[in-house]
Structure formats: C-alpha cells, structure tokens
Protein backbone atom coordinates (compact mmCIF):
# COMPACT_ATOMS: atom_id res chain seq x y z
CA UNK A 1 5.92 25.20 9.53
CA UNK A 2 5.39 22.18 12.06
CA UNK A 3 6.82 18.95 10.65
CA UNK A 4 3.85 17.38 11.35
CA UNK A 5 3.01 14.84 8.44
CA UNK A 6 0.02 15.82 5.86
CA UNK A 7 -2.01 13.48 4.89
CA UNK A 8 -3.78 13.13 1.17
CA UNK A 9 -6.64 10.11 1.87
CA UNK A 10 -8.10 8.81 4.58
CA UNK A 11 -6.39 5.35 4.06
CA UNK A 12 -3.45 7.27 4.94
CA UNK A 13 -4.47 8.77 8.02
CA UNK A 14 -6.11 5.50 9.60
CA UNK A 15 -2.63 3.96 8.70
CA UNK A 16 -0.91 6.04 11.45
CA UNK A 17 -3.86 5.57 13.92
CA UNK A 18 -3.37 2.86 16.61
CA UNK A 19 -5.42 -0.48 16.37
CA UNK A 20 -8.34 0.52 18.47
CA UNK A 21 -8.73 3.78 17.18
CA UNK A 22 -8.83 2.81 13.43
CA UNK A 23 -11.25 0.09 14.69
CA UNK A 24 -13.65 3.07 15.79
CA UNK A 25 -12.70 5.41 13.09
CA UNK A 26 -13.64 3.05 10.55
CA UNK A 27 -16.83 1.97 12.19
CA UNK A 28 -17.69 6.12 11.86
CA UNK A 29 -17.21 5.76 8.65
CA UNK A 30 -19.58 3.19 7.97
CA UNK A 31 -22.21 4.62 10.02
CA UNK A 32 -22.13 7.69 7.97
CA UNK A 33 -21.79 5.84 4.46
CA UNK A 34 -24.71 4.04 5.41
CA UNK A 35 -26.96 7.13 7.33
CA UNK A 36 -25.71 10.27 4.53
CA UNK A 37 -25.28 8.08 1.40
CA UNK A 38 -24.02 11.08 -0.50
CA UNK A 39 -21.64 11.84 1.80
CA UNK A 40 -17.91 12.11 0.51
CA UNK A 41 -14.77 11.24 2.39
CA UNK A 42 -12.22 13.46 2.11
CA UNK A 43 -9.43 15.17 4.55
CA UNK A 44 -9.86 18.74 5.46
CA UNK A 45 -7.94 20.10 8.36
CA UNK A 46 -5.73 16.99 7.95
CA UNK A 47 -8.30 14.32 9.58
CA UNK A 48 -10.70 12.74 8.12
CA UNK A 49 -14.54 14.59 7.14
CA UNK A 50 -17.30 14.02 5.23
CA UNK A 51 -18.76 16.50 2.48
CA UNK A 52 -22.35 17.04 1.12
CA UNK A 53 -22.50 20.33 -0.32
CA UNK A 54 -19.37 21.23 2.02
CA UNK A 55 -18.08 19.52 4.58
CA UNK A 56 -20.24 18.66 7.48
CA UNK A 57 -18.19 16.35 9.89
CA UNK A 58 -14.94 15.90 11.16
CA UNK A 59 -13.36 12.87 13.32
CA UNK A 60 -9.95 12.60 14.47
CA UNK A 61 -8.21 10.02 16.55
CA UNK A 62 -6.06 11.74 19.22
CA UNK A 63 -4.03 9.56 21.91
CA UNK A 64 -6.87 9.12 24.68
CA UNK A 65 -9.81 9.67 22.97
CA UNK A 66 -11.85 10.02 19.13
CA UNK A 67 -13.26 13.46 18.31
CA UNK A 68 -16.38 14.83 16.08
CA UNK A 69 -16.75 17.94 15.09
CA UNK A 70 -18.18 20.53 14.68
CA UNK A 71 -20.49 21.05 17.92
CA UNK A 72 -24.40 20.34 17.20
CA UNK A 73 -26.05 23.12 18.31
CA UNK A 74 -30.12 23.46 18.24
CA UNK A 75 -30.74 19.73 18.41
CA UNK A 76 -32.52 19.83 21.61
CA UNK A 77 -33.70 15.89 21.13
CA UNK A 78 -30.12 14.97 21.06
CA UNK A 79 -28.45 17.48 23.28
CA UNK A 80 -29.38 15.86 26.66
CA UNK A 81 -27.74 12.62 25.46
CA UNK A 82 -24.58 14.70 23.95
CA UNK A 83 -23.84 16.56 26.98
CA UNK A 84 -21.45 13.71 28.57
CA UNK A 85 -19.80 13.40 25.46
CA UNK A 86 -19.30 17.59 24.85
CA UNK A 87 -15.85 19.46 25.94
CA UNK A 88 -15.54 22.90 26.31
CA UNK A 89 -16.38 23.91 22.88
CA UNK A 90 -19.35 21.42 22.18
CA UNK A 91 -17.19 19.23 20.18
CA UNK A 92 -17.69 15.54 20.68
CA UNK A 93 -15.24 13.63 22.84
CA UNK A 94 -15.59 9.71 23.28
CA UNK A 95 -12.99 8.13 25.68
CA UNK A 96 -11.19 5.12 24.15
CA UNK A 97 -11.57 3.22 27.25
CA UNK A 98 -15.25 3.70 27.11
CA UNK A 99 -17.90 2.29 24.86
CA UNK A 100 -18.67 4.15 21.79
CA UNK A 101 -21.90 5.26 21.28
CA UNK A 102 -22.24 4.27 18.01
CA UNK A 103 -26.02 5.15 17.70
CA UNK A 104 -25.79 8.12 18.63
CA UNK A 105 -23.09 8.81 16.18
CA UNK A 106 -25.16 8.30 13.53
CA UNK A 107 -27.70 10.53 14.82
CA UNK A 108 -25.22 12.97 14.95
CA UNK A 109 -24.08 12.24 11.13
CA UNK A 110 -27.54 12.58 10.32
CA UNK A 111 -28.22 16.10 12.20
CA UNK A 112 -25.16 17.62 10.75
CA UNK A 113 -25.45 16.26 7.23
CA UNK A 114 -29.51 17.94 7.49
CA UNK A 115 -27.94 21.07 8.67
CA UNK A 116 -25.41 21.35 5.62
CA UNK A 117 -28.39 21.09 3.56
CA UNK A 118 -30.70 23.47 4.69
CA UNK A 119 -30.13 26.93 2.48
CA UNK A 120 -28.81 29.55 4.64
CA UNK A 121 -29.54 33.19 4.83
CA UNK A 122 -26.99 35.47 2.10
CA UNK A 123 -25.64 38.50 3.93
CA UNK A 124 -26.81 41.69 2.85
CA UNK A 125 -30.06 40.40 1.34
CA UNK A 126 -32.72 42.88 1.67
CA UNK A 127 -36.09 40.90 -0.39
C-alpha cells in the first residue's frame, strides 16, 4: 500500500491543495450546490465528488491543472465547447494558468447530474 494520505471530507482534501487550486475547487463546488441542489459532497476515489443517486462527478486538483470526471459522452451541444478541455480519455482538464470556464462547468454538473438520473436498462431483462 502507497503511503499516500486518505482523506475522510472534503475540508480535508482542499486543506492540502495549493491556494489557487482550492480557490477553483471551491468555486466547483458552489457551482454545483447551486446547479444540482441535491447533490452531496462526499470523497470517493480520495478527491472530492458529488452524489445524487450515486456519484456523478469527480474533481481533483493535481499540480498543473484541475480535473472533472467522468467524460460526458452524448452531449453533442456541449461537446464542441469540451473538446479543448478533453485528454485522452474525455476527462476534463483545465490548465491552472488558464481561465476557468466556470460556465461551462456548470453545464457539465448539470449534464452529468441528468445522466445519473435517468433509469438505466437492468441486464438480462427480457419484458
């Protein structure tokens, strides 16, 4: 096992994130306490997420840059405007020593948070 540190709250996380990436952190977390009201902070994977049903977002301060995930997928109004901001995986990447996009986080917030809430297909069903 790594010795990395485990967190148990957010607060605890954003107290080992640098200045300007708690700034932005924190402003994430307001966007999606005010977008997906019923949202739930928790930690899941050790960063911070947000939880409807189950979670539905993740965002993570690394040393260069802040992270969402998971990718959006089959948002095609919003995937033109993500596609700067996608790595490999179509995770979210914003560079600290750009602006954050802050409006389109919250779209993103939103678009998860809808697609934790739609019902999804059960294996095996034959009806």
């Amino acid at each position: 096992m790594s010795g990395r540190k485990k967190y148990v709250s957010v607060h605890a996380y954003l107290a080992d994130v640098p200045p300007e990436s708690r700034r932005r952190l924190n402003k994430i977390r307001q966007l999606v306490k005010k977008h997906v009201p019923d949202a739930v902070e928790a930690i899941s994977y050790n960063i911070p997420a947000f939880r409807l049903r189950k979670t539905f977002m993740y965002c993570a301060a690394f040393k260069n840059h802040i992270s969402i995930f998971p990718p959006l997928r089959n948002e095609t109004s919003l995937a033109k405007l993500l596609r700067p901001s996608r790595n490999a995986k179509g995770n979210l990447r914003f560079d600290l020593r750009e602006p954050m996009p802050y409006a389109l986080v919250a779209r993103v917030a939103r678009a998860l948070a809808r697609r934790d809430s739609m019902p999804t297909a059960r294996k095996g069903n034959r009806s």
